[in-house]
C-alpha atoms as a PDB file:
ATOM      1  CA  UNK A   1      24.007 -43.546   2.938  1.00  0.00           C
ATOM      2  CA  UNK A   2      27.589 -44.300   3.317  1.00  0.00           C
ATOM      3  CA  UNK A   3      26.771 -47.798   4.906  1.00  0.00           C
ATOM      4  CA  UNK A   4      23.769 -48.406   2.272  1.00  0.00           C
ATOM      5  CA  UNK A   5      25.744 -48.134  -0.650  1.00  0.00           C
ATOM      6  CA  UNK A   6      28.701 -50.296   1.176  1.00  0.00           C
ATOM      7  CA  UNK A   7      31.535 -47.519   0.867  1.00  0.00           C
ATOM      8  CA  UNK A   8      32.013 -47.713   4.102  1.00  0.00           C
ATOM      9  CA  UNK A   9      34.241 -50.912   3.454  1.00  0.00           C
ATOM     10  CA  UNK A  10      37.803 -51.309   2.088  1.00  0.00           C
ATOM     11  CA  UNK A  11      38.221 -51.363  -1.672  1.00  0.00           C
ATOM     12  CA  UNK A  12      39.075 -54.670  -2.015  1.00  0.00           C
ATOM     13  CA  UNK A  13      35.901 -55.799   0.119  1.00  0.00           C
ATOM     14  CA  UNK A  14      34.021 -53.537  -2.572  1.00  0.00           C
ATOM     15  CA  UNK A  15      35.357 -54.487  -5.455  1.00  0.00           C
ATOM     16  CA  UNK A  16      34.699 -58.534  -4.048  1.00  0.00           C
ATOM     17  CA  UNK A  17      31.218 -57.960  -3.387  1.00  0.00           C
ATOM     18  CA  UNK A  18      30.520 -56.214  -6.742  1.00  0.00           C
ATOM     19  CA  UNK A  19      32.231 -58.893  -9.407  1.00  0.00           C
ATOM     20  CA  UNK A  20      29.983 -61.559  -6.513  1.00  0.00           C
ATOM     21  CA  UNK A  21      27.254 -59.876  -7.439  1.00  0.00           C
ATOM     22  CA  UNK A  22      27.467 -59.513 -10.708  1.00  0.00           C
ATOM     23  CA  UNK A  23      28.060 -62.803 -11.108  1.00  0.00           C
ATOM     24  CA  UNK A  24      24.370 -63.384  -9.659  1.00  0.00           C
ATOM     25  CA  UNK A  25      23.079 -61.097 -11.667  1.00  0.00           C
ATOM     26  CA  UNK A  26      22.998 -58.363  -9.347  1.00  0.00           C
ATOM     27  CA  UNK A  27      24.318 -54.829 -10.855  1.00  0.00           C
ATOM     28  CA  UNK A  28      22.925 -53.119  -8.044  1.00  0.00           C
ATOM     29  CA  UNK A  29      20.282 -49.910  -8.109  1.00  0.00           C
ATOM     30  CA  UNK A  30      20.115 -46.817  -9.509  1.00  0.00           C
ATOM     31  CA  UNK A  31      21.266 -44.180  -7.019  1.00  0.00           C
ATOM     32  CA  UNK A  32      18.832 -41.643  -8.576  1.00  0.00           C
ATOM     33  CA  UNK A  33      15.972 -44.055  -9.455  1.00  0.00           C
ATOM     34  CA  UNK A  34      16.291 -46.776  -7.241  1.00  0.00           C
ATOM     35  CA  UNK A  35      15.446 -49.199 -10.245  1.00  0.00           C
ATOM     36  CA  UNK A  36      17.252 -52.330 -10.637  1.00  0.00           C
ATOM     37  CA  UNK A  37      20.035 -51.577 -12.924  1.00  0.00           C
ATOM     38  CA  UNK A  38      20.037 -54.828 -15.405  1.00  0.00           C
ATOM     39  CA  UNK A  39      16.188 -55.061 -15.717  1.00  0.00           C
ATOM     40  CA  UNK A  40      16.644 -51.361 -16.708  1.00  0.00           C
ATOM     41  CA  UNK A  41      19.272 -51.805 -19.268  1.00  0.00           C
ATOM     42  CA  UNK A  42      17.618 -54.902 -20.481  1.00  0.00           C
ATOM     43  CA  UNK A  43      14.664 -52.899 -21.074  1.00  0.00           C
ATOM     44  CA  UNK A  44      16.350 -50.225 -23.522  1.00  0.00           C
ATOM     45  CA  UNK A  45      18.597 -52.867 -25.444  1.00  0.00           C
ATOM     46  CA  UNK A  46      15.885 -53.328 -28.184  1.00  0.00           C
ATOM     47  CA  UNK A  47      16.433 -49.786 -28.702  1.00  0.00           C
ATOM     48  CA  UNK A  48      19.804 -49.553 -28.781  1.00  0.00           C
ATOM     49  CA  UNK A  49      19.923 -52.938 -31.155  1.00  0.00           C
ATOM     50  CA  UNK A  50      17.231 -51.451 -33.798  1.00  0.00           C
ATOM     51  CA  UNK A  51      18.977 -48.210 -34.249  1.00  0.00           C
ATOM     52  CA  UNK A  52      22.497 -49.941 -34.865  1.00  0.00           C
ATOM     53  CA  UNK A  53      20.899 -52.316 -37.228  1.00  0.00           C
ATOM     54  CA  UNK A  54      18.932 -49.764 -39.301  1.00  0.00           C
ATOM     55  CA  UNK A  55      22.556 -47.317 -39.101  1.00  0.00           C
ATOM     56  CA  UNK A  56      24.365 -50.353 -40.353  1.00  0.00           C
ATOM     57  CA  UNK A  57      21.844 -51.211 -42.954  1.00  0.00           C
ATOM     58  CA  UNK A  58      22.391 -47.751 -44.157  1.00  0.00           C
ATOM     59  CA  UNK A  59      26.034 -47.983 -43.967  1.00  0.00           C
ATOM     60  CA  UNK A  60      26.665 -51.351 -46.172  1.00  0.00           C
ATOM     61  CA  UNK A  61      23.860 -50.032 -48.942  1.00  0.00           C
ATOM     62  CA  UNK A  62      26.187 -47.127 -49.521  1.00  0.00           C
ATOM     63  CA  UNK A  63      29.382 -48.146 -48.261  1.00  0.00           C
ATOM     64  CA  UNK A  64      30.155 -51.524 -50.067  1.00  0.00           C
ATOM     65  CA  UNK A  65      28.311 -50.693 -53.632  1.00  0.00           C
ATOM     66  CA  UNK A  66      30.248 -47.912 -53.899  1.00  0.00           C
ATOM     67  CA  UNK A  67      33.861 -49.572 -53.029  1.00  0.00           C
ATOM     68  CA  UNK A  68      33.117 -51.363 -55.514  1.00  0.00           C
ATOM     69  CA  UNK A  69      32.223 -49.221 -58.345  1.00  0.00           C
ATOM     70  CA  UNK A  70      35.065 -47.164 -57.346  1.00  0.00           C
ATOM     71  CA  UNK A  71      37.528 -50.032 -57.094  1.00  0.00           C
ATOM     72  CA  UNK A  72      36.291 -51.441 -60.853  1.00  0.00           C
ATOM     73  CA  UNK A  73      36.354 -47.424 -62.124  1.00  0.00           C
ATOM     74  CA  UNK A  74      39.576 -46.376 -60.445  1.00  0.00           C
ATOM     75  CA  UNK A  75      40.600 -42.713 -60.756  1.00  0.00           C
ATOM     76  CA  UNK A  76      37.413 -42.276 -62.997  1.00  0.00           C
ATOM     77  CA  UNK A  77      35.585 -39.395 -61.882  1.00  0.00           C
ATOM     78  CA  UNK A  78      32.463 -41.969 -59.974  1.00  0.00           C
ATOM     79  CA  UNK A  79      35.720 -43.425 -58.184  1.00  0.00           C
ATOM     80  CA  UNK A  80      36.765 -38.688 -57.354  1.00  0.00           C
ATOM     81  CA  UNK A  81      33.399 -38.236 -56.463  1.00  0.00           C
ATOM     82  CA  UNK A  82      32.673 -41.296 -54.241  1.00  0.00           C
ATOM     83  CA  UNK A  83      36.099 -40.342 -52.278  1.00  0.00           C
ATOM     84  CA  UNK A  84      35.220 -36.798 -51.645  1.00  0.00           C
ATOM     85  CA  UNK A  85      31.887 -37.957 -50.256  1.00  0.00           C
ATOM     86  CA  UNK A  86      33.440 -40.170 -48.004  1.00  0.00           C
ATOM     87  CA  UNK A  87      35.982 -37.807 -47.115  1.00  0.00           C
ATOM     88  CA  UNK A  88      32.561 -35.641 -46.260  1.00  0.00           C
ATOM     89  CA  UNK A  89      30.807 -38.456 -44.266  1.00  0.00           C
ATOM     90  CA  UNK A  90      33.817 -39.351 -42.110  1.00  0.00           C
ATOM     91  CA  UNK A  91      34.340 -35.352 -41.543  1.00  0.00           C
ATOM     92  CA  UNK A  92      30.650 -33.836 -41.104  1.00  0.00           C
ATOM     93  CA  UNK A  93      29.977 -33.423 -37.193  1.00  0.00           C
ATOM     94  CA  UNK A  94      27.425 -35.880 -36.956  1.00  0.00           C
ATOM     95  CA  UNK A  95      25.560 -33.771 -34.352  1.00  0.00           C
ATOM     96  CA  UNK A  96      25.352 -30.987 -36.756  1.00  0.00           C
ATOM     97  CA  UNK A  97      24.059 -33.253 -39.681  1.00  0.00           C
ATOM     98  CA  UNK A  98      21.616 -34.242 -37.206  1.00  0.00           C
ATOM     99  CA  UNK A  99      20.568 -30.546 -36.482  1.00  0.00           C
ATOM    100  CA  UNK A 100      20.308 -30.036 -40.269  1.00  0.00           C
ATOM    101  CA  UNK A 101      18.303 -33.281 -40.945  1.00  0.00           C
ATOM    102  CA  UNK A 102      16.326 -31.960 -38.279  1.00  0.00           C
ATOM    103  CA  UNK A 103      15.430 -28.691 -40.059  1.00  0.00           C
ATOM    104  CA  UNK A 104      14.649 -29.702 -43.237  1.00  0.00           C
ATOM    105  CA  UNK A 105      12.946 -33.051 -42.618  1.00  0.00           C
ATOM    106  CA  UNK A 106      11.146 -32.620 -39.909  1.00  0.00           C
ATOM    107  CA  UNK A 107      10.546 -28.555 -39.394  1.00  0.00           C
ATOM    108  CA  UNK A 108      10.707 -27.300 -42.900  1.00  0.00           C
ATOM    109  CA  UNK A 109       9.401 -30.352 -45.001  1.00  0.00           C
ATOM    110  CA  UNK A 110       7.531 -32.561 -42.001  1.00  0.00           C
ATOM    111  CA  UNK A 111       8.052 -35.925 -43.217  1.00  0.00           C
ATOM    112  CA  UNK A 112       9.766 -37.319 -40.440  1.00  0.00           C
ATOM    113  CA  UNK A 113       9.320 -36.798 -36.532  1.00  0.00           C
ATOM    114  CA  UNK A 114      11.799 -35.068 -34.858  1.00  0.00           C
ATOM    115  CA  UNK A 115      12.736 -36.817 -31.620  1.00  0.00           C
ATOM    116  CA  UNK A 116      11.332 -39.942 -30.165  1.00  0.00           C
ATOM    117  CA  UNK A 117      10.621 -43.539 -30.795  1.00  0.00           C
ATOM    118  CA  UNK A 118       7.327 -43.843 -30.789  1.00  0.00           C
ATOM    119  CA  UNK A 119       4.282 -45.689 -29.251  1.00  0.00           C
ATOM    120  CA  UNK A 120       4.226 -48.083 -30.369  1.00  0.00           C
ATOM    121  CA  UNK A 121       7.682 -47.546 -31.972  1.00  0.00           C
ATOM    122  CA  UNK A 122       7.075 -46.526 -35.401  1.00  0.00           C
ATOM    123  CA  UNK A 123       9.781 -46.973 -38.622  1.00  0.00           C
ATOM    124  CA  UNK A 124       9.451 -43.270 -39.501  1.00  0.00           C
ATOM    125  CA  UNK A 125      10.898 -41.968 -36.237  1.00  0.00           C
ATOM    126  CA  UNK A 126      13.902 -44.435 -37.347  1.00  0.00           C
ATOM    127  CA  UNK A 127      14.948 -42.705 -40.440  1.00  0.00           C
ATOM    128  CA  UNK A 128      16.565 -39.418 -39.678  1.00  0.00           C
ATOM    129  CA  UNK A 129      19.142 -41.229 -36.409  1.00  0.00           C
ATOM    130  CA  UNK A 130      20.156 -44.383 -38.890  1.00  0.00           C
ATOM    131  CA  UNK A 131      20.922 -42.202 -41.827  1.00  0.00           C
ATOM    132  CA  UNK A 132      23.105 -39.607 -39.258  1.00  0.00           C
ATOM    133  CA  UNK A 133      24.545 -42.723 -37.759  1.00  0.00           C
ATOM    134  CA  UNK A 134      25.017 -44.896 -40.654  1.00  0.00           C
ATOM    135  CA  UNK A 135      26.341 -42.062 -42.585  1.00  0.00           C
ATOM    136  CA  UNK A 136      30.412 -42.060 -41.133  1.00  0.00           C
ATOM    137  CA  UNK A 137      30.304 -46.007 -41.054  1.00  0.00           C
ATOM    138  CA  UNK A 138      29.356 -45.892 -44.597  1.00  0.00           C
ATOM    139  CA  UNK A 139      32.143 -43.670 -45.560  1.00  0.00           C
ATOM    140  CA  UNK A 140      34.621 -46.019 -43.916  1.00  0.00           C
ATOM    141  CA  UNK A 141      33.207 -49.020 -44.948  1.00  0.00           C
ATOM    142  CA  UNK A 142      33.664 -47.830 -48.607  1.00  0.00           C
ATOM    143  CA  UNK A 143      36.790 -46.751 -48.421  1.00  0.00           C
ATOM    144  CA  UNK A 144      38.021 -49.620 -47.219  1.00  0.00           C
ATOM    145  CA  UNK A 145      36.020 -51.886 -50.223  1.00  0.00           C
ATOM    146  CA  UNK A 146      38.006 -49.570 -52.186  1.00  0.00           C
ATOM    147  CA  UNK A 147      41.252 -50.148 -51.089  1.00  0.00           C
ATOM    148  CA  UNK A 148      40.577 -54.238 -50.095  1.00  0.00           C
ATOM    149  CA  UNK A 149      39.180 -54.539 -53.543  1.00  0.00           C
ATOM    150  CA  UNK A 150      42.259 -52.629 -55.542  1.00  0.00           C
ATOM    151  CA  UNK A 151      44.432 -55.036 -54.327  1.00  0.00           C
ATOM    152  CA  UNK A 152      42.273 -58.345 -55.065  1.00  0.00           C
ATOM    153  CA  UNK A 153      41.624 -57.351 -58.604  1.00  0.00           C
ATOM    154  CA  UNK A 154      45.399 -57.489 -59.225  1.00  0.00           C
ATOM    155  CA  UNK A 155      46.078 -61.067 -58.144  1.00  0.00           C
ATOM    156  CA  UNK A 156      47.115 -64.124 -60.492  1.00  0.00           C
ATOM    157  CA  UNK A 157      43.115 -65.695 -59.827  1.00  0.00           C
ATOM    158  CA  UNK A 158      41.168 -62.697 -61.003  1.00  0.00           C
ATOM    159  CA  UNK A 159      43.052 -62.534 -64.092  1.00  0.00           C
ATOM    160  CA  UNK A 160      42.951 -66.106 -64.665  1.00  0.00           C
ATOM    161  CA  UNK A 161      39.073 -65.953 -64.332  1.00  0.00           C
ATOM    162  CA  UNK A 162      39.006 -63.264 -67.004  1.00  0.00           C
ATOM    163  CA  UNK A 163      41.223 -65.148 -69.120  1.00  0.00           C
ATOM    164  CA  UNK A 164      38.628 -68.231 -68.552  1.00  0.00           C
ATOM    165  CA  UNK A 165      35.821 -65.910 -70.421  1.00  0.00           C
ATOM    166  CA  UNK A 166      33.834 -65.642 -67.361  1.00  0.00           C
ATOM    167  CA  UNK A 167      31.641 -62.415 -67.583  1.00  0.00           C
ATOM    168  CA  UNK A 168      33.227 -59.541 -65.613  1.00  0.00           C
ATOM    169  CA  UNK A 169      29.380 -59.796 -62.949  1.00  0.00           C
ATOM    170  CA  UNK A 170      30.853 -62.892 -61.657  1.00  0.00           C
ATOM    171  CA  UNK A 171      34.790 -62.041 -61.439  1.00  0.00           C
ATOM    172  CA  UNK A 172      34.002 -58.942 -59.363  1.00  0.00           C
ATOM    173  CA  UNK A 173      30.800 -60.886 -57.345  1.00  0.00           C
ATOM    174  CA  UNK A 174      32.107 -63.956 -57.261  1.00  0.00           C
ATOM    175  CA  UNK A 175      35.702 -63.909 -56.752  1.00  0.00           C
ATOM    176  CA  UNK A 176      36.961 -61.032 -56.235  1.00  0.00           C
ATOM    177  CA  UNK A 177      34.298 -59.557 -53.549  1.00  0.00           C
ATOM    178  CA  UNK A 178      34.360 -62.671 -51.637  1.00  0.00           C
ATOM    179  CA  UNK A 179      38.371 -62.781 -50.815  1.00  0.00           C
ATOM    180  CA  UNK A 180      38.293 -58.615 -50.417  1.00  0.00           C
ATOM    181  CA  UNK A 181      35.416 -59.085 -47.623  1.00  0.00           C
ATOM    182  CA  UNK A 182      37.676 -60.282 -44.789  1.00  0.00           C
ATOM    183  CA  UNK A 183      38.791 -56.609 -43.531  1.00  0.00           C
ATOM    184  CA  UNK A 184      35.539 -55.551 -44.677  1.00  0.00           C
ATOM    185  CA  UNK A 185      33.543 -57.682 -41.985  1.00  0.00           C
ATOM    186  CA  UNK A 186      36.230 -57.194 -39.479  1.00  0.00           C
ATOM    187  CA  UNK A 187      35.023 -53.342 -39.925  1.00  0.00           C
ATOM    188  CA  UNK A 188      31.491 -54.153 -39.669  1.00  0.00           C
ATOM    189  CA  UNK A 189      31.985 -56.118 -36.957  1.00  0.00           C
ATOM    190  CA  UNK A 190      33.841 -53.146 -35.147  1.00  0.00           C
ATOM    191  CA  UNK A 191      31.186 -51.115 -36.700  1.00  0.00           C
ATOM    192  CA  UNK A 192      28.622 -52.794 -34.730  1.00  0.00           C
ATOM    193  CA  UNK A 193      29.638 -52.458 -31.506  1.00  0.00           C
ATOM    194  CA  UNK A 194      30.752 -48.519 -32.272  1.00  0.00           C
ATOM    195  CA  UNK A 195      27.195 -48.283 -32.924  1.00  0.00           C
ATOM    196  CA  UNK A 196      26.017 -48.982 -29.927  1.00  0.00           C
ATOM    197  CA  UNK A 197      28.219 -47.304 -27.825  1.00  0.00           C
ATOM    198  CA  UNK A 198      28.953 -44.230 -30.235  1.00  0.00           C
ATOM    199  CA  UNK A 199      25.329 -43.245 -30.828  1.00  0.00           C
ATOM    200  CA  UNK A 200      25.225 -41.039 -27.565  1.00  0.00           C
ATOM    201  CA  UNK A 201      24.973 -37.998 -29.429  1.00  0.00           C
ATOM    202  CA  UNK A 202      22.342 -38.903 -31.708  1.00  0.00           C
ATOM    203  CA  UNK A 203      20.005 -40.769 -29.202  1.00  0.00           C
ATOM    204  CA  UNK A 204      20.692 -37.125 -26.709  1.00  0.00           C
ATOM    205  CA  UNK A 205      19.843 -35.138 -30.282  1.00  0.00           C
ATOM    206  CA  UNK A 206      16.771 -37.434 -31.080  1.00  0.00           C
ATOM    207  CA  UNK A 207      15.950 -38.727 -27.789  1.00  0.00           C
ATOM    208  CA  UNK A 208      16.024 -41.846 -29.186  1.00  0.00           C
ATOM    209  CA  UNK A 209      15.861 -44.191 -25.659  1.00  0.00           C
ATOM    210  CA  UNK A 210      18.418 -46.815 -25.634  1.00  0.00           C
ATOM    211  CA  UNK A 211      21.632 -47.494 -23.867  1.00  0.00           C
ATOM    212  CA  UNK A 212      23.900 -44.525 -24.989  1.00  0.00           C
ATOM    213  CA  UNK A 213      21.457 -42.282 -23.627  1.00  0.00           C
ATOM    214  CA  UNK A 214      21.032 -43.554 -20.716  1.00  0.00           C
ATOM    215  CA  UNK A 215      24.883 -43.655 -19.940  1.00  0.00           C
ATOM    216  CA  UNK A 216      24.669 -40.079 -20.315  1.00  0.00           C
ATOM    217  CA  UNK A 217      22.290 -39.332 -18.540  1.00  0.00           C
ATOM    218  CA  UNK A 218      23.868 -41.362 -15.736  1.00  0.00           C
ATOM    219  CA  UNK A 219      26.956 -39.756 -16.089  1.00  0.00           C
ATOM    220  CA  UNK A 220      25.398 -36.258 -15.854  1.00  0.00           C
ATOM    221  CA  UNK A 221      23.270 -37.283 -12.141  1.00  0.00           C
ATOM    222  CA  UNK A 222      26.588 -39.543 -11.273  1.00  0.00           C
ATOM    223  CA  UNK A 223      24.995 -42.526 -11.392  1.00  0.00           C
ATOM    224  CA  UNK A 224      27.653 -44.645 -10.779  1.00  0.00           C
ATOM    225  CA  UNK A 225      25.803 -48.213 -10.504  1.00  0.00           C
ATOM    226  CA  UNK A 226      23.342 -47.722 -13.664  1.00  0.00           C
ATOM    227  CA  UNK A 227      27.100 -46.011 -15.886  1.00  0.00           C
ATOM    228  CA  UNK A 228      28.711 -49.214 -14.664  1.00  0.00           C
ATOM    229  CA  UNK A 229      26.219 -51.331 -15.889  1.00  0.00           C
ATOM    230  CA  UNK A 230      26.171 -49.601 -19.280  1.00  0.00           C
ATOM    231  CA  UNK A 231      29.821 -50.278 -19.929  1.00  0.00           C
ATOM    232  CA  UNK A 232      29.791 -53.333 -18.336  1.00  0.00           C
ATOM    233  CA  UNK A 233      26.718 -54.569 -21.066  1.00  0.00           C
ATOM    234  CA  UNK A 234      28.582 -52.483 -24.073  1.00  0.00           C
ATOM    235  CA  UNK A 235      31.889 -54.668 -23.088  1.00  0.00           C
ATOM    236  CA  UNK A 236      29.817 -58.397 -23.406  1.00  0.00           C
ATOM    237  CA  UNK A 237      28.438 -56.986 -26.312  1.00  0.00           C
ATOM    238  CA  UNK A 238      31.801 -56.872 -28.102  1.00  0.00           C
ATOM    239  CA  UNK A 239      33.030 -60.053 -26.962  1.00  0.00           C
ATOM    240  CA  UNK A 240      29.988 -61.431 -28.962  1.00  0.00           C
ATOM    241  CA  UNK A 241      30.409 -59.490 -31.990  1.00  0.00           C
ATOM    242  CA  UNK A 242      33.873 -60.354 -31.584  1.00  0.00           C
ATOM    243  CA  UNK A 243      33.313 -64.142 -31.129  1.00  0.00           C
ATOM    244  CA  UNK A 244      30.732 -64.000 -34.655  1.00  0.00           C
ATOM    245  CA  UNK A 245      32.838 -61.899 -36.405  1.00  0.00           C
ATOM    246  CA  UNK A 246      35.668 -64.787 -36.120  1.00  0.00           C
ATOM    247  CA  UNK A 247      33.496 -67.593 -37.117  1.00  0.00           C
ATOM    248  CA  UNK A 248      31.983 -65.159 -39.563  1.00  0.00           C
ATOM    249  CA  UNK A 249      35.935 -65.403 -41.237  1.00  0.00           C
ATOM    250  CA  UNK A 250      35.750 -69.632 -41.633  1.00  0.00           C
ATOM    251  CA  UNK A 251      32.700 -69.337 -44.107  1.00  0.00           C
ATOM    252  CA  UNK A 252      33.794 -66.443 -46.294  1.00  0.00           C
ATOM    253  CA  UNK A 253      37.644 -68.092 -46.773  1.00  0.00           C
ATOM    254  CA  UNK A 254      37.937 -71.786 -46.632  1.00  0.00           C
ATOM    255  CA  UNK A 255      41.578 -71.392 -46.148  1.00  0.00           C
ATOM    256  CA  UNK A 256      41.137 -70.052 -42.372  1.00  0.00           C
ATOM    257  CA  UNK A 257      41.364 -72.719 -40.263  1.00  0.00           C
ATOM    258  CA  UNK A 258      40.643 -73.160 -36.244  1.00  0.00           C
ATOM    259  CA  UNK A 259      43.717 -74.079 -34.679  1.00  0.00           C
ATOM    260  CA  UNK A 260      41.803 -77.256 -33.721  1.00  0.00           C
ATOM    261  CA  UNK A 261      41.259 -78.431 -36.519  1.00  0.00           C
ATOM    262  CA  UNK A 262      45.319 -77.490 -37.864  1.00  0.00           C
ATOM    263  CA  UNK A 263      46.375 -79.719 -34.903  1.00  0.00           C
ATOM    264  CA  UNK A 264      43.629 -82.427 -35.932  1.00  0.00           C
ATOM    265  CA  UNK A 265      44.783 -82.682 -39.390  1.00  0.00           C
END
């Protein structure tokens, strides 16, 4: 087994032969299911990918509305209340609000299933884990609209567009919202990626099968090959959101620049 699995060599002659093979495409095999490892994560990325889309859906219908009611109505009792729940979303155990949701959806009330994805995967089984998941995103995401947006609707422009007559819709939408957005989609784009790789607990609770839970389910049999490929996959997939969240920054503020272009001009 030793001389199957190669750790029979030195760790440099390991270490070579992995990053080789990796580089072909080769992650190696399972040690507990003998499957390829790539074709296998490949296989449970459209999970993983639906349930951080639906969570973040969830998170920027509450999260950004909100910062900005709260940020237009400060210290009003909309702007108290929208802080405490956030305060409540960031705090709640999310495996316990799982449990809960759990209880009353599913036992108590049946409207949604319990566990599973479906076949073929159905949207109802995709309620209960986005709502759990988006639910702590969303209470960052609007506290930080909050804050971002506070400090916008001081500046020189904002007044000036008031001043202009413009109706108050457009100054918040259209001027202020726009320049406040920058740490906003840096925290999405952060979001993203913590969505994938920070929904272990709700794809165990639910199991819901994408990547997370398959991680931890190869950490629990110690399978190194199949973890490795996990975090090696979770890794490119922040690079990417990464890479678009920067680009993402050149359409929302004219004023960012490449450095290519600086040195062109």
């Amino acid at each position: 087994m030793r001389e199957y699995l190669g750790l029979d060599e030195p760790l440099y002659a390991q270490y070579y032969k992995y990053v080789k093979n990796i580089l072909h495409g080769d992650f190696g095999r399972s040690v507990r299911t003998h499957e390829q490892v790539l074709p296998a994560i490949v296989e449970r990325i459209p999970a993983s990918l639906t349930l951080a889309a639906a969570s973040l859906v969830v998170a920027l219908i509450i999260g950004i509305p909100v910062g900005i009611l709260s940020a237009v109505k400060p210290y009003s009792r909309l702007d108290q209340g929208s802080m405490i729940g956030a305060l409540l979303g960031v705090s709640v155990p999310n495996f316990w609000l799982a449990l809960m949701l759990i209880l009353l959806f599913s036992l108590y009330l049946d409207w949604f299933p319990a566990s599973g994805r479906g076949t073929p995967p159905d949207l109802k089984h995709l309620v209960l884990p986005s709502i759990v998941l988006g639910s702590a995103y969303a209470a960052t995401i609007c506290r930080l609209t909050r804050s971002c947006m506070l400090e916008v609707l001081n500046h020189d422009f904002v007044r000036t567009a008031r001043a202009k007559g413009l109706m108050e819709f457009f100054v918040i939408n259209k001027h202020a919202l726009r320049n406040a957005l920058i740490p906003v989609v840096t925290e999405i784009g952060i979001s993203i990626v913590g969505l994938i790789e920070g929904s272990t607990v709700i794809e165990v609770v639910f199991a819901w099968p994408g990547i997370a839970r398959m991680a931890f389910q190869a950490a629990q049999y110690r399978d190194y090959p199949m973890l490795q490929g996990c975090v090696l996959m979770v890794g490119f997939l922040f690079v990417v959101v990464n890479l678009a969240v920067d680009v993402l920054y050149y359409y929302l503020d004219p004023r960012i620049k490449f450095t290519g272009a600086a040195h062109e001009g």
